[in-house]
C-alpha atoms as a PDB file:
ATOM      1  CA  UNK A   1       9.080   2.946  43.569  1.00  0.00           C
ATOM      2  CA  UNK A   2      11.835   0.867  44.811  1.00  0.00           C
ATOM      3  CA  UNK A   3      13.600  -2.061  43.400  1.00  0.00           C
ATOM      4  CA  UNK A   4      13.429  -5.528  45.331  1.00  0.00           C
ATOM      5  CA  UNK A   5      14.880  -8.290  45.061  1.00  0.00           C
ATOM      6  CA  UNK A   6      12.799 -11.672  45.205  1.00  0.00           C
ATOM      7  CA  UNK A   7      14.406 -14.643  46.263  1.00  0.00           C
ATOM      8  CA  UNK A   8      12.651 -18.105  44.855  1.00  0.00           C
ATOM      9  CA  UNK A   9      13.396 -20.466  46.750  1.00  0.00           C
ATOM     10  CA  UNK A  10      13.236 -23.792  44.708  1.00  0.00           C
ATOM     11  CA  UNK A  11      10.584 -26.803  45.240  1.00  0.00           C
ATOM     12  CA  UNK A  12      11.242 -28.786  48.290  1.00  0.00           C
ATOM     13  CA  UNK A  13      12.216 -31.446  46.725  1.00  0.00           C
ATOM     14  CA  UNK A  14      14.670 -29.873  44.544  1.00  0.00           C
ATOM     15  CA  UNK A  15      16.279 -27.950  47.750  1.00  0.00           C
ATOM     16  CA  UNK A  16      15.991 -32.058  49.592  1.00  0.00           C
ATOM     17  CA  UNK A  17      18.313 -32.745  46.822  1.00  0.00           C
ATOM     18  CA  UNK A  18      20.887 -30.419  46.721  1.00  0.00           C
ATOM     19  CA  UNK A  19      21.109 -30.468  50.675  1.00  0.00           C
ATOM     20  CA  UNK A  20      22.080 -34.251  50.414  1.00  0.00           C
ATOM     21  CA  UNK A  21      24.352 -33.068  47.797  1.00  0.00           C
ATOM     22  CA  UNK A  22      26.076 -30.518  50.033  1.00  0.00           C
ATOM     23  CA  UNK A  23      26.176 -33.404  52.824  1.00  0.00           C
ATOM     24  CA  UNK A  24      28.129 -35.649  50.939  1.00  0.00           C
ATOM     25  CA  UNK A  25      30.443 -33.134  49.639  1.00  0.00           C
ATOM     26  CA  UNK A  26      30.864 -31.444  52.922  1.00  0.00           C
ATOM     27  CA  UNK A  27      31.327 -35.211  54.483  1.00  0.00           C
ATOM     28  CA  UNK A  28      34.079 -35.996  51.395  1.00  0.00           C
ATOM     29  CA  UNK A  29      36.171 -32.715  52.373  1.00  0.00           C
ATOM     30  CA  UNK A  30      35.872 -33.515  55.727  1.00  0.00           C
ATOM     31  CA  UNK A  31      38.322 -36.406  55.442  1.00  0.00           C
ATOM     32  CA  UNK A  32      39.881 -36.461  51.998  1.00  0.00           C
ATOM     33  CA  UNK A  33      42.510 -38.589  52.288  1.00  0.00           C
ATOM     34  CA  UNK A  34      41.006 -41.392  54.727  1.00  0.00           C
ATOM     35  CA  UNK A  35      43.790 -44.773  55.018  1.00  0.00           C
ATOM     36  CA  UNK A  36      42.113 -46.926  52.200  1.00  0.00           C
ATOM     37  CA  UNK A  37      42.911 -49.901  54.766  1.00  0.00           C
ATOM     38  CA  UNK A  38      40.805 -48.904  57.041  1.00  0.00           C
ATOM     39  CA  UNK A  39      37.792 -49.714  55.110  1.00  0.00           C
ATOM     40  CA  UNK A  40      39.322 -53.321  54.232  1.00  0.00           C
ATOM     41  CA  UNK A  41      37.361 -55.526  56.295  1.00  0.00           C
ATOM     42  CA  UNK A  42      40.302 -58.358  55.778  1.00  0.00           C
ATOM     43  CA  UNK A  43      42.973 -55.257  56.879  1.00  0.00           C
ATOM     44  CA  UNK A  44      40.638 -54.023  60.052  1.00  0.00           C
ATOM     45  CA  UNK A  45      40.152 -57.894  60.788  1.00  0.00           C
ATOM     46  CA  UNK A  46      44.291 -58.508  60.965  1.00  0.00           C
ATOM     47  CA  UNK A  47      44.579 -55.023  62.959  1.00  0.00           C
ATOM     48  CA  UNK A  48      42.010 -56.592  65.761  1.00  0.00           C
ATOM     49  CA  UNK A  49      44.035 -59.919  65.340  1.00  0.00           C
ATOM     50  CA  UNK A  50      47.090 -58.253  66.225  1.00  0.00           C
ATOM     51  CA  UNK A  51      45.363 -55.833  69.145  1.00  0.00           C
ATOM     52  CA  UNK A  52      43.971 -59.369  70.492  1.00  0.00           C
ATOM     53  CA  UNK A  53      48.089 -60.459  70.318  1.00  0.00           C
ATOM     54  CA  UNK A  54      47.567 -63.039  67.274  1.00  0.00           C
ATOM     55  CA  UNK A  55      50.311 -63.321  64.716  1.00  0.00           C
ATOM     56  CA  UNK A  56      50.008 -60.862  61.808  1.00  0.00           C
ATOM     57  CA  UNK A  57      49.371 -61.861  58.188  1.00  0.00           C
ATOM     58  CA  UNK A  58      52.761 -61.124  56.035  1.00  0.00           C
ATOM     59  CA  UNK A  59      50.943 -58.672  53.812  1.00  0.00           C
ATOM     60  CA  UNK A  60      50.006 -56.872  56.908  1.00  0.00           C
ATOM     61  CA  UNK A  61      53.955 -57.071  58.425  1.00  0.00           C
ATOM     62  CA  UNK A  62      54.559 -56.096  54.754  1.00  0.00           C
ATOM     63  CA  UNK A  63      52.428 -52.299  54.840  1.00  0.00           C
ATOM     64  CA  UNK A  64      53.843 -51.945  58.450  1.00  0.00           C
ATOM     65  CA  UNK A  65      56.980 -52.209  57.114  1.00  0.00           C
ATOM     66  CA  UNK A  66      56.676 -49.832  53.946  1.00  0.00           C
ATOM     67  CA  UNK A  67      55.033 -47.126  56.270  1.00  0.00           C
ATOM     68  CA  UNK A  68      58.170 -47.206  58.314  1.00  0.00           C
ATOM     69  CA  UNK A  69      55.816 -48.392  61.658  1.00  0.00           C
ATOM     70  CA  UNK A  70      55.639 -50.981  63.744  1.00  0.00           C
ATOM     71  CA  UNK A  71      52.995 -53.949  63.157  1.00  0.00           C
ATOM     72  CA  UNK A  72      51.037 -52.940  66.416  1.00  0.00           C
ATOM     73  CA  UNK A  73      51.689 -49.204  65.450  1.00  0.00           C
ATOM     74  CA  UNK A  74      49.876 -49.765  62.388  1.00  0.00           C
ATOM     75  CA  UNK A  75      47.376 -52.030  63.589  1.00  0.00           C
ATOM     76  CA  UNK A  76      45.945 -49.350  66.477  1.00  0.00           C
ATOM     77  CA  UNK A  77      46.367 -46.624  63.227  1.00  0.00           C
ATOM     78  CA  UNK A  78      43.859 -49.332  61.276  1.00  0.00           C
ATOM     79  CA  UNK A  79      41.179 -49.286  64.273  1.00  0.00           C
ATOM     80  CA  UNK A  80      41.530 -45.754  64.951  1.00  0.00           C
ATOM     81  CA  UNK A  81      40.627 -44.608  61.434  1.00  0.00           C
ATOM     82  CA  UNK A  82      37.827 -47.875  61.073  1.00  0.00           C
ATOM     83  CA  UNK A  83      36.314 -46.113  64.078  1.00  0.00           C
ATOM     84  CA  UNK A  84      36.603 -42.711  63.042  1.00  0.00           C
ATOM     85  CA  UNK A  85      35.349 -43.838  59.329  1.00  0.00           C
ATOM     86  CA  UNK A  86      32.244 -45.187  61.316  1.00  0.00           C
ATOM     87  CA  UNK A  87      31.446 -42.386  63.417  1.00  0.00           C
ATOM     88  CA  UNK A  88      31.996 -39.947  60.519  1.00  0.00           C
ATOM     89  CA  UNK A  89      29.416 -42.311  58.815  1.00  0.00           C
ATOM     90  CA  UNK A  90      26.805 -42.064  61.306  1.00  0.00           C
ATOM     91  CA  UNK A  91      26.792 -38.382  61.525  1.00  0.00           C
ATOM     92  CA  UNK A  92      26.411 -37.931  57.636  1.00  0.00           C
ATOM     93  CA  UNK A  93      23.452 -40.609  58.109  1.00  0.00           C
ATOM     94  CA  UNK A  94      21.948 -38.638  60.779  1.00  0.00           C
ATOM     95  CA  UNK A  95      22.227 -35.669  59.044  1.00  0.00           C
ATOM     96  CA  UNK A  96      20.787 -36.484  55.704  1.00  0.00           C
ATOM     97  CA  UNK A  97      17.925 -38.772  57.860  1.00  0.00           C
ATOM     98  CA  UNK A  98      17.141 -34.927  59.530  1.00  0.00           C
ATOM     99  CA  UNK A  99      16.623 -33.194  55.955  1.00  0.00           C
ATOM    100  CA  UNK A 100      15.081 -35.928  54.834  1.00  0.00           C
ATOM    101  CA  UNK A 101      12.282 -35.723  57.576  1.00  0.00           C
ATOM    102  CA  UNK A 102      12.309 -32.185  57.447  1.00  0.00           C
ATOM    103  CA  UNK A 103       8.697 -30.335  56.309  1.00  0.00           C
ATOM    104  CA  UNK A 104      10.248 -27.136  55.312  1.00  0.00           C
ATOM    105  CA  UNK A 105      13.329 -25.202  53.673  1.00  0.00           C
ATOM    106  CA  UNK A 106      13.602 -23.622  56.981  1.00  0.00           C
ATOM    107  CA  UNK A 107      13.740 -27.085  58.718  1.00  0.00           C
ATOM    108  CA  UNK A 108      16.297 -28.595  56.041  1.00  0.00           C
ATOM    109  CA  UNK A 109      18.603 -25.603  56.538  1.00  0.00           C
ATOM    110  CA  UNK A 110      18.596 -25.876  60.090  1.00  0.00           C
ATOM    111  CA  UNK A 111      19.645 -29.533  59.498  1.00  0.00           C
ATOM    112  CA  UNK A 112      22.723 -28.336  57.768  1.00  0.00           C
ATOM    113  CA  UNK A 113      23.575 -25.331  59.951  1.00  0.00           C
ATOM    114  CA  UNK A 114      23.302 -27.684  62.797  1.00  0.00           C
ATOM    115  CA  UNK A 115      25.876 -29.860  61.510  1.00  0.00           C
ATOM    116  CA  UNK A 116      27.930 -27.115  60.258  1.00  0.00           C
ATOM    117  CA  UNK A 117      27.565 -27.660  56.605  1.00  0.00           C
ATOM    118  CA  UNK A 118      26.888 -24.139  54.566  1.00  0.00           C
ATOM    119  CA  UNK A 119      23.756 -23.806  52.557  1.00  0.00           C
ATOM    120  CA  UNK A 120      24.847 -24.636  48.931  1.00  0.00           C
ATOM    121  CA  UNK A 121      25.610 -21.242  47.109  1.00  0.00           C
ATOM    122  CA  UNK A 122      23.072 -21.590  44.424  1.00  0.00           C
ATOM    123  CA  UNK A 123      20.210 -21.680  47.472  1.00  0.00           C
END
């Protein structure tokens, strides 16, 4: 006789769970050190002022000014992160929307392996 290892693989539910888990970890590492600004509506709102050629708000000439940049260099820096901060968004949203519709462990690792985030190790 032979020894075999069984896997169990936890409820559904329970395996649901820690895939969102690994999603938002795996979304967090993706971009750890995101430009707080960029998720200030009143800073992404003064960076689209400026793009549209409107006079900045001092606080906004101020940052520019610390980061050693110019006001429009900043500004386009402000939209480029919003934007990427939104599409990053959407794809953990789809993602999580894709194991959460998803009938089967088989199904919800797919999901992950799809978006290129590794089964968590305890699975």
């Amino acid at each position: 006789m032979t020894n075999q290892a069984i896997t169990v693989a936890p409820p559904l539910d329970a395996f649901r769970e820690q895939a969102e888990r690994a999603i938002d970890m795996h979304f967090a590492q993706v971009s750890p050190r995101l430009m707080l600004a960029s998720e200030d509506a009143a800073t992404i709102a003064a960076a689209m002022h400026v793009r549209d050629g409107g006079t900045p708000p001092a606080a906004f000439v101020a940052e520019a000014d610390m980061r050693g940049m110019s006001v429009a260099d900043l500004a386009s820096r402000v939209l480029v992160m919003s934007e990427e901060t939104l599409e990053r968004k959407l794809r953990r949203v789809a993602v999580k929307q894709a194991v959460r519709a998803a009938q089967t462990h088989a199904e919800i690792a797919a999901a992950l392996s799809t978006a290129g985030i590794p089964l968590p190790r305890n699975l």
